[in-house]
Protein backbone atom coordinates (compact mmCIF):
# COMPACT_ATOMS: atom_id res chain seq x y z
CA UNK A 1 8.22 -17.03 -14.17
CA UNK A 2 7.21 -15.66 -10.74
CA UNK A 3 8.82 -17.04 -8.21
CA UNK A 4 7.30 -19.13 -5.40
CA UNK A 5 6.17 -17.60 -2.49
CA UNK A 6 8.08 -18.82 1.15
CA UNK A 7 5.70 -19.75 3.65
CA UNK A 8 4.45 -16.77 5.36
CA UNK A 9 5.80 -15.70 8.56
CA UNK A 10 3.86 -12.94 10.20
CA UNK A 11 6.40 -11.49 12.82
CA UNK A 12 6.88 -7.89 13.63
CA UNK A 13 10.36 -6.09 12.72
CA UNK A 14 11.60 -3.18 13.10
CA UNK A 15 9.51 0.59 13.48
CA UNK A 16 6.61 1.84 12.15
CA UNK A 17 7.07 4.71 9.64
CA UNK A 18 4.96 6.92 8.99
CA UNK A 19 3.73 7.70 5.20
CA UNK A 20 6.29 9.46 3.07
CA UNK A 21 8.58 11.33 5.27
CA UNK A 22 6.38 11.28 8.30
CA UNK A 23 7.80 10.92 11.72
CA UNK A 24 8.80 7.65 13.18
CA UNK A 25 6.53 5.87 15.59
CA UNK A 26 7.38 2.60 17.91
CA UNK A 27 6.25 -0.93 16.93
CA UNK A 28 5.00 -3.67 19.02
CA UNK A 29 7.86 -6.37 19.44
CA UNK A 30 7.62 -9.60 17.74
CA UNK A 31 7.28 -11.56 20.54
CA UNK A 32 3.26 -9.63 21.40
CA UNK A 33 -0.03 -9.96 19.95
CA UNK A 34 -0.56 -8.51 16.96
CA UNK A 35 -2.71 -5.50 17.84
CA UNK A 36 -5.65 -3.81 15.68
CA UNK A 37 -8.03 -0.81 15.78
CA UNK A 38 -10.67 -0.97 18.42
CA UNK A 39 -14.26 -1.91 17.43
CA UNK A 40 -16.93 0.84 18.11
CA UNK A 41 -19.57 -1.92 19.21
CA UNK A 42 -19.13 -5.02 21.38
CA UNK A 43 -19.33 -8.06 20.10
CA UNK A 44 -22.30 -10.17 20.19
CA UNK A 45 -22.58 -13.73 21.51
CA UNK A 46 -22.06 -15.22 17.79
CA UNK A 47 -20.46 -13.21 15.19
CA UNK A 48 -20.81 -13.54 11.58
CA UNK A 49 -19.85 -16.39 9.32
CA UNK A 50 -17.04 -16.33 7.00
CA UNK A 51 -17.83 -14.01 4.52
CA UNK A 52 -18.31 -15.66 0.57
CA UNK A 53 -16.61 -14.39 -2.42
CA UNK A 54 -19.05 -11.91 -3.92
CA UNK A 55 -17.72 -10.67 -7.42
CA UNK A 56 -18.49 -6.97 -8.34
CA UNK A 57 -22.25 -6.97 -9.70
CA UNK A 58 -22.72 -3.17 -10.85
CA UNK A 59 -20.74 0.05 -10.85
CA UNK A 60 -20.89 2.41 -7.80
CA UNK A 61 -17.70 3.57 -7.21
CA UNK A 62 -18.56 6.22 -4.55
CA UNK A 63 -17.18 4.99 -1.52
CA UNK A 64 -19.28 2.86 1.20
CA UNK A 65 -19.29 4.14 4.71
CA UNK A 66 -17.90 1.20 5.87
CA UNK A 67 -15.06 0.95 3.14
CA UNK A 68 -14.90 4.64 4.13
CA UNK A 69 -14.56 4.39 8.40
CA UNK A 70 -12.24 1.15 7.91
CA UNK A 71 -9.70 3.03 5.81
CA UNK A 72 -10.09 5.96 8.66
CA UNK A 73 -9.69 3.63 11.17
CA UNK A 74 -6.16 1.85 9.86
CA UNK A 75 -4.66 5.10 9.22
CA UNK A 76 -5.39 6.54 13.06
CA UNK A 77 -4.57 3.29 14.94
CA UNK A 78 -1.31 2.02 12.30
CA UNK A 79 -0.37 5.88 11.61
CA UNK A 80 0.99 5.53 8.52
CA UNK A 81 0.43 5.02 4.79
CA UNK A 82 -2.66 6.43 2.60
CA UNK A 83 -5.70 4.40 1.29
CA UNK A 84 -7.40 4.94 -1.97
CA UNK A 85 -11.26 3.08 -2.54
CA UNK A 86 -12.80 3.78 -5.72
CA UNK A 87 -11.93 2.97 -9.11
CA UNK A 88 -13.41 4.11 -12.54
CA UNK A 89 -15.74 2.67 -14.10
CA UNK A 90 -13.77 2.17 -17.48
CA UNK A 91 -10.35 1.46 -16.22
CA UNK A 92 -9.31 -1.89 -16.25
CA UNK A 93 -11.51 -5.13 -15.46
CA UNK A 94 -14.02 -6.27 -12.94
CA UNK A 95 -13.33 -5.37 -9.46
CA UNK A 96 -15.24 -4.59 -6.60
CA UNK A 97 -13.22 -0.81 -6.04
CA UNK A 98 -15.56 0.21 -8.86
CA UNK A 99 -18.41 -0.74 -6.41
CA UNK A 100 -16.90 1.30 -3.58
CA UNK A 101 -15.79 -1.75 -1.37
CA UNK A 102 -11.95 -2.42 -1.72
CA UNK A 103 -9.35 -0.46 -0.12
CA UNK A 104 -5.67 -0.75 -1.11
CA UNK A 105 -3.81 0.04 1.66
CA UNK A 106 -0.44 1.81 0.18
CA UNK A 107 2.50 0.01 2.32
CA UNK A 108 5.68 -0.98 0.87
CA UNK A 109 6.72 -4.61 1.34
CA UNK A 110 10.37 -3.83 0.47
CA UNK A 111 10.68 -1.48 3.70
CA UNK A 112 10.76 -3.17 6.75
CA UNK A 113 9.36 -0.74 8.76
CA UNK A 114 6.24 -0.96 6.54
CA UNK A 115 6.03 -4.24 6.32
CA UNK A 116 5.92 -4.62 9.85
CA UNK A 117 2.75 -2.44 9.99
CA UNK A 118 1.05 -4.46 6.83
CA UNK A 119 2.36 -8.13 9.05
CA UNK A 120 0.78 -6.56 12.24
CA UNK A 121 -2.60 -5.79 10.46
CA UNK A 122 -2.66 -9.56 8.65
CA UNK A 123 -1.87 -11.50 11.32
CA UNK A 124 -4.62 -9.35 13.48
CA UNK A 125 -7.40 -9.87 10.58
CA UNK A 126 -6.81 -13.04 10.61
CA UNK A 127 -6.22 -14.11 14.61
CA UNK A 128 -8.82 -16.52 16.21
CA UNK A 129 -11.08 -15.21 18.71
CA UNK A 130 -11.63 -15.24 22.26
CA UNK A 131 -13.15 -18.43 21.89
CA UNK A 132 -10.94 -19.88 19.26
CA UNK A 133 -13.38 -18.57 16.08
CA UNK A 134 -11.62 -18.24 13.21
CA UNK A 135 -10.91 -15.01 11.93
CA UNK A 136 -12.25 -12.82 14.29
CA UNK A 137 -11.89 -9.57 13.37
CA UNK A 138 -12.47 -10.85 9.40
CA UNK A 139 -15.33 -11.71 10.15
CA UNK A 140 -16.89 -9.13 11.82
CA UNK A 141 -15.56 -6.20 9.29
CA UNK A 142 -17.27 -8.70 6.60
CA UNK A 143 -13.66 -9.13 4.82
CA UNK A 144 -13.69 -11.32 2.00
CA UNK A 145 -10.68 -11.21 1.36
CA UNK A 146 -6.77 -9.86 1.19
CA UNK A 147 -4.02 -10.02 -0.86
CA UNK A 148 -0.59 -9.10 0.20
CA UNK A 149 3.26 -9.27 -1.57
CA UNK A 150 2.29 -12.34 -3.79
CA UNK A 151 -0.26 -14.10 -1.22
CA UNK A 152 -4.08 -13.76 -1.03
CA UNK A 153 -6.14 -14.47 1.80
CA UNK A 154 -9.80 -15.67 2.42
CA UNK A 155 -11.89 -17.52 5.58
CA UNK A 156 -12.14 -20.63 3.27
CA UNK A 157 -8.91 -20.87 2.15
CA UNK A 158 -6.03 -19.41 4.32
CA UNK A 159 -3.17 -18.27 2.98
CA UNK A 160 -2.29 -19.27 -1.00
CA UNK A 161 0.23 -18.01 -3.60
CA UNK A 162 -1.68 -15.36 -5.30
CA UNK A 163 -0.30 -14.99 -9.18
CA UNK A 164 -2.15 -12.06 -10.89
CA UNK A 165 -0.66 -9.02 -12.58
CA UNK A 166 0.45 -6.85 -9.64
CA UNK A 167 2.35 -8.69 -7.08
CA UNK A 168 1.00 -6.36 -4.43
CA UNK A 169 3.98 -5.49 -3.16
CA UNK A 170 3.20 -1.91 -2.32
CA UNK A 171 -0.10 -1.86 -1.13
CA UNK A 172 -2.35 -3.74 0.86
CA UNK A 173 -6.27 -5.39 -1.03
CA UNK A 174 -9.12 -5.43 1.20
CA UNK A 175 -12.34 -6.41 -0.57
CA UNK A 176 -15.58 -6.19 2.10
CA UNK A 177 -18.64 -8.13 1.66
CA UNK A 178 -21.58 -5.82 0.88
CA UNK A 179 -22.35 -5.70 4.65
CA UNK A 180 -19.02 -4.74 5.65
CA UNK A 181 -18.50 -1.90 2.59
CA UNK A 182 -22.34 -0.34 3.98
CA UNK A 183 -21.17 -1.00 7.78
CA UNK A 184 -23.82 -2.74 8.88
CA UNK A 185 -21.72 -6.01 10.56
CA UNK A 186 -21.10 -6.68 14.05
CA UNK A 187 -18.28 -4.34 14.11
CA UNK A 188 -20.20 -1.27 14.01
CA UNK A 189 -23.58 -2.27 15.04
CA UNK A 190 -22.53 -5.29 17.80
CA UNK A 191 -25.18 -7.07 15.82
CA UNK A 192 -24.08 -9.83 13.35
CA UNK A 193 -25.44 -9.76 10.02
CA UNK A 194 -26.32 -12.66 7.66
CA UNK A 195 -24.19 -13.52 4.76
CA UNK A 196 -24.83 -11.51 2.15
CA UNK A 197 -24.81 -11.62 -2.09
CA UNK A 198 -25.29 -8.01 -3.03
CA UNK A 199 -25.99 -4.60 -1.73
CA UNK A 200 -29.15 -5.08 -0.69
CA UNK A 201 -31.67 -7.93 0.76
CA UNK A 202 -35.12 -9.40 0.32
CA UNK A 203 -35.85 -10.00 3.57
CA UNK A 204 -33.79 -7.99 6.13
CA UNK A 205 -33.33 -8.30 9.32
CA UNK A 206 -31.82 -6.28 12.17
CA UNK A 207 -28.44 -5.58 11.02
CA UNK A 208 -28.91 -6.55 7.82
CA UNK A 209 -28.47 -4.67 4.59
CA UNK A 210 -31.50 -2.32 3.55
CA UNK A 211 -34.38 -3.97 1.39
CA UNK A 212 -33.85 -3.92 -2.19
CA UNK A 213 -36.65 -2.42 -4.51
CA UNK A 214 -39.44 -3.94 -6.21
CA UNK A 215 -37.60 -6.09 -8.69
CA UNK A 216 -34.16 -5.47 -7.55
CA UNK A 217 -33.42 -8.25 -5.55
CA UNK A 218 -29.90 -9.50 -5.25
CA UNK A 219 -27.91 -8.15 -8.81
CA UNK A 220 -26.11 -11.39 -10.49
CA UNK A 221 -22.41 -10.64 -10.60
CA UNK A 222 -21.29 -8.94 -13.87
CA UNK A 223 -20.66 -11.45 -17.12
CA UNK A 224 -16.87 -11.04 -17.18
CA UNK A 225 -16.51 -11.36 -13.08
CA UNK A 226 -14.10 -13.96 -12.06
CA UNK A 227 -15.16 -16.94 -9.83
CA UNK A 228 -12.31 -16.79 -7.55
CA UNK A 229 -10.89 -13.36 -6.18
CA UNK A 230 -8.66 -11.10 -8.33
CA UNK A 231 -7.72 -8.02 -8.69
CA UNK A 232 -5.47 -7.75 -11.93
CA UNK A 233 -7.13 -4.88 -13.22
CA UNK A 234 -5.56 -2.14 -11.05
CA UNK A 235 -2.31 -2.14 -12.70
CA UNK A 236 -2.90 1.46 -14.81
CA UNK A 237 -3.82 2.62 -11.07
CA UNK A 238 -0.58 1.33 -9.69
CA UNK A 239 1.24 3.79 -11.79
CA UNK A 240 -1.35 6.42 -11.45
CA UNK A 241 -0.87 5.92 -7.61
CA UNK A 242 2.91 5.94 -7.48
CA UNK A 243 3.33 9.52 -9.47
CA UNK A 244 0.72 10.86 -7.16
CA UNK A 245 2.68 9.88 -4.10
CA UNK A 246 6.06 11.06 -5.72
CA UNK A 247 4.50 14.27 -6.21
CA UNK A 248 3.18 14.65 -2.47
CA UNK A 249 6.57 13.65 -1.50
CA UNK A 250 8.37 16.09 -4.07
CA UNK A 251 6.11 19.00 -2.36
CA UNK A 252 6.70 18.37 0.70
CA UNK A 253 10.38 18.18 -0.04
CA UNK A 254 10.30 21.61 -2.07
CA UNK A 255 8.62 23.26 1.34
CA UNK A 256 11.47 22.03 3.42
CA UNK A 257 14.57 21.57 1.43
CA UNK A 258 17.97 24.20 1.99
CA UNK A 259 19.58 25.70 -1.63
CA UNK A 260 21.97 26.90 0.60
CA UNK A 261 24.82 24.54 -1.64
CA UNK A 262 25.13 21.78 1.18
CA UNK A 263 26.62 18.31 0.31
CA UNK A 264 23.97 15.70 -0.19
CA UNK A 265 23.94 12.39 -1.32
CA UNK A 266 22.44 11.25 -4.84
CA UNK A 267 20.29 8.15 -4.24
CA UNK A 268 18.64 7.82 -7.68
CA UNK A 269 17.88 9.57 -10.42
CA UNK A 270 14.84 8.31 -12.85
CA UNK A 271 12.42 8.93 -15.28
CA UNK A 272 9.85 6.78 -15.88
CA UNK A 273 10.41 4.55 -18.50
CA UNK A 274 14.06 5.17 -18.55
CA UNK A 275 16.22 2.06 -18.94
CA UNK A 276 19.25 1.55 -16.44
CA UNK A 277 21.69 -2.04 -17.19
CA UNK A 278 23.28 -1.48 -14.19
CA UNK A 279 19.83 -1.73 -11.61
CA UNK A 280 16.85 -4.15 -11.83
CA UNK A 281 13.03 -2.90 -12.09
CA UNK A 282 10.82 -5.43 -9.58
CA UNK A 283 9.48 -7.39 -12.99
CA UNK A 284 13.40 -8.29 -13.96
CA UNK A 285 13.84 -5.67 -16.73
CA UNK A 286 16.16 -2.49 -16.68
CA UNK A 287 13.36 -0.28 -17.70
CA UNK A 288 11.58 1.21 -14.86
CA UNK A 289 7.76 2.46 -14.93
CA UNK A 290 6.86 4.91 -12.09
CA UNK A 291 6.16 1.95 -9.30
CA UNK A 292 10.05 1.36 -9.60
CA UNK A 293 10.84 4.86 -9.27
CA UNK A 294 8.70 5.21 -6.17
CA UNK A 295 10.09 2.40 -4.96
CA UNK A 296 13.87 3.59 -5.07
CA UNK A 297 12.81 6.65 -3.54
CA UNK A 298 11.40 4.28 -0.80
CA UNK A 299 14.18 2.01 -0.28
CA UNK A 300 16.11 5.61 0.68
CA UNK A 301 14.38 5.86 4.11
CA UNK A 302 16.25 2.25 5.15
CA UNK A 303 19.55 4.65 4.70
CA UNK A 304 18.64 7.47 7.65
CA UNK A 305 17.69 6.99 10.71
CA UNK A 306 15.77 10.76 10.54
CA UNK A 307 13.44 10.78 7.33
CA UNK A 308 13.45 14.60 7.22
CA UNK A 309 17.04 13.69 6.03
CA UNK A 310 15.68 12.40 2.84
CA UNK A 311 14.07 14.57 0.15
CA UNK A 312 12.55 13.59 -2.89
CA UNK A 313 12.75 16.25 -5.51
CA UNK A 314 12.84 16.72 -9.75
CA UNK A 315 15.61 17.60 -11.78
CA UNK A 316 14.62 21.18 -12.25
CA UNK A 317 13.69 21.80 -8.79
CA UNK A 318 17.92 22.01 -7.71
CA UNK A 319 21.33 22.35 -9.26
CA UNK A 320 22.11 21.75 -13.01
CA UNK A 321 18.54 21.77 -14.48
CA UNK A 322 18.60 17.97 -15.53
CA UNK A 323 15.71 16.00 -17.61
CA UNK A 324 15.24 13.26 -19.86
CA UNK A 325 15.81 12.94 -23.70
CA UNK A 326 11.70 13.00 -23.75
CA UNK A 327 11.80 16.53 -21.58
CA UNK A 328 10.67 15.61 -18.43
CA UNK A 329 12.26 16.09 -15.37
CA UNK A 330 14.16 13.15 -13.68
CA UNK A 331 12.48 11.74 -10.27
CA UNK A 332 15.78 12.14 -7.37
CA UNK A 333 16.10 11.36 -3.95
CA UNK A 334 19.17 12.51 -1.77
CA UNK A 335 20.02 12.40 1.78
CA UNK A 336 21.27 15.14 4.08
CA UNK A 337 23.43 13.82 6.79
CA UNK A 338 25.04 16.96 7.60
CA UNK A 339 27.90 16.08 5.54
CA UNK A 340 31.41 18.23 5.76
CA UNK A 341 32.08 18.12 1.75
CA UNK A 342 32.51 15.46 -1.34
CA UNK A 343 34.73 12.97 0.56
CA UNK A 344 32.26 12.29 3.35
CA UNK A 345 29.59 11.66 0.81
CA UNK A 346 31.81 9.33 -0.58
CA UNK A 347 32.56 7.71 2.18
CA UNK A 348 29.17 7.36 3.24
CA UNK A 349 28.30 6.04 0.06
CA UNK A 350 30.82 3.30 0.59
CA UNK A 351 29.92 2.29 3.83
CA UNK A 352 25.95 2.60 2.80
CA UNK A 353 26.56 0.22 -0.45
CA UNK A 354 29.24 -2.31 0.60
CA UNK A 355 28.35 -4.30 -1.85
CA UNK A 356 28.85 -1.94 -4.19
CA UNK A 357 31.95 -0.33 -6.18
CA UNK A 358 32.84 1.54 -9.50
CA UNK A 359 30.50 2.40 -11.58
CA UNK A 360 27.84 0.45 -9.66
CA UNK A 361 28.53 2.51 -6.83
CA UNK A 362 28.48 5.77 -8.02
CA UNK A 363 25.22 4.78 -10.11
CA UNK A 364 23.18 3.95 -6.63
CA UNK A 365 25.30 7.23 -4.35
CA UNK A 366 27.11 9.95 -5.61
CA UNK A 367 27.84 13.39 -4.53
CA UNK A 368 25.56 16.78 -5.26
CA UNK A 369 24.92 20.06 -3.61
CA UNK A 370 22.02 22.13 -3.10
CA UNK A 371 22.17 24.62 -4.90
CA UNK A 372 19.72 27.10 -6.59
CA UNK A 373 18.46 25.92 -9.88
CA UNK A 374 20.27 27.24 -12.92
CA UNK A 375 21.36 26.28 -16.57
């Protein structure tokens, strides 16, 4: 049984960090305004209403400008994390990234530091407006709606416990009305559009979507669309997206990292679908798919304070050439803190994981060196 959500607080903690092992970059306190990207057009005297729930109707999954300059324009204001759009057209269920028009936003709720960006960015979506209008900026991307570590948001219903298939712990949903995936709202045009039903209109006006074809007025949303906003079908790409981003990381580790038989500390040490009794996978099993692996890897940053300390590498790529029983290569992350041999990586290990001792300790942090593959 999932548990029930706590009532959500959107404060600002900590830093920003920057995707992967990127630099670190200052956060806003708590205590100011949640800040977003700027608009590229004013605002006109009356923006647009709330945008509907429009359920995917066909399957274009190239993505939409506006899909397109909204994921450009989160990554250069929040400077951190990667955002993917499209979705094929035979994986999974209904869902409106095979029409080009969701982002997922890849944050990690389980790091602070990215949390803090993904709490900024919410509680700016969703902020009144100069004159008290609800959902300001929401409104004038043409965001239907959000859904964020267990909770979705929309204009007509706040904030509610959201219990589909992927928690949406490591990523940010953003699903845009038609207007807001072909940027047409106020946003980009300072002209507010009309609520829309599909990607194109039979009577436009300025601002509006084009005018459909002869006979191709507004599509009817697909047979097996949902009535109410889900996105459960993404869970093949949650795994997809989580080796991807352990192999980025891995490469950039590989371009960096010294075989020059240094003392490091062992973080973790997983293949995916490997089963551990001694640590929990996020859906309360000991096996662990490639979301949990990623996510270990993750938790490793809240351990430096430099993230060029940590490097995320495979079995082969350093010291005894280790792999799983099936013959791939375990995922491991270790930390270089400039340590002077085995007992100050024990000791750091100790003071790291104080909750930790025995075997549980030495399963979470152990001693290595880089050294040159071999064996």
């Amino acid at each position: 049984m999932r548990p029930t959500p706590l009532p959500r607080r959107r404060t600002l903690v900590g830093t920003v960090l920057a995707s992967g092992l990127a630099a670190l970059l200052p956060a806003s306190p708590a205590s100011a305004a949640a800040t977003g990207p700027t608009p590229p057009a004013a605002a006109p005297p009356a923006v647009e209403a709330p945008a509907p729930y429009v359920a995917q109707a066909v399957c274009d999954p190239a993505p939409k400008p506006g899909a397109r300059d909204l994921a450009d324009a989160l990554l250069a204001h929040y400077g951190t994390g990667s955002v993917g759009i499209s979705r094929e057209c035979a994986v999974g269920g209904p869902s409106e990234h095979k029409e080009g028009r969701a982002l997922d936003w890849m944050l990690d709720a389980g790091v602070p530091a990215q949390r803090a960006v993904a709490e900024e960015f919410l509680a700016w979506l969703t902020a009144p407006g100069p004159s008290g209008e609800s959902a300001w900026a929401a409104r004038r991307l043409g965001v239907m709606y959000v859904i964020w570590d267990r909770e979705i948001w929309s204009p007509a219903r706040g904030w509610q416990p959201y219990d589909g298939a992927s928690p949406h712990t490591d990523h940010v949903h953003v699903s845009l009305s038609w207007a807001g995936a072909m940027g047409t709202t106020s946003w980009w045009t300072g002209v507010a559009a009309r609520v829309d039903t599909g990607p194109c209109t039979p009577d436009p006006a300025p601002g509006d979507l084009p005018p459909c074809a002869a006979g191709a007025e507004q599509p009817a949303p697909s047979t097996a669309a949902a009535a109410e906003p889900r996105e459960d079908a993404g869970e093949p790409d949650a795994e997809a997206r989580a080796l991807a981003e352990l192999a980025a990381l891995r490469e950039e580790s590989l371009a960096r990292v010294p075989l020059d038989g240094r003392w490091v500390a062992q973080l973790a040490s997983k293949d995916v679908g490997i089963t551990d009794p001694l640590q929990t996978a996020q859906d309360g099993s000991h096996t662990f798919s490639a979301v949990d692996v990623l996510a270990e890897s993750r938790a490793g940053l809240a351990t430096v304070t430099d993230p060029s300390a940590l490097y995320v590498l495979q079995g082969t790529d350093f010291g005894r050439r280790s792999t799983a029983p099936d013959g791939d290569p375990y995922w491991i992350t270790v930390v270089d803190a400039a340590f002077g041999g085995r007992a100050d990586v024990e000791a750091w290990c100790a003071a790291t994981y104080p909750q930790l001792h025995g075997a549980g300790l030495t399963n979470a942090c152990l001693p290595r060196r880089l050294t040159p593959p071999h064996g």
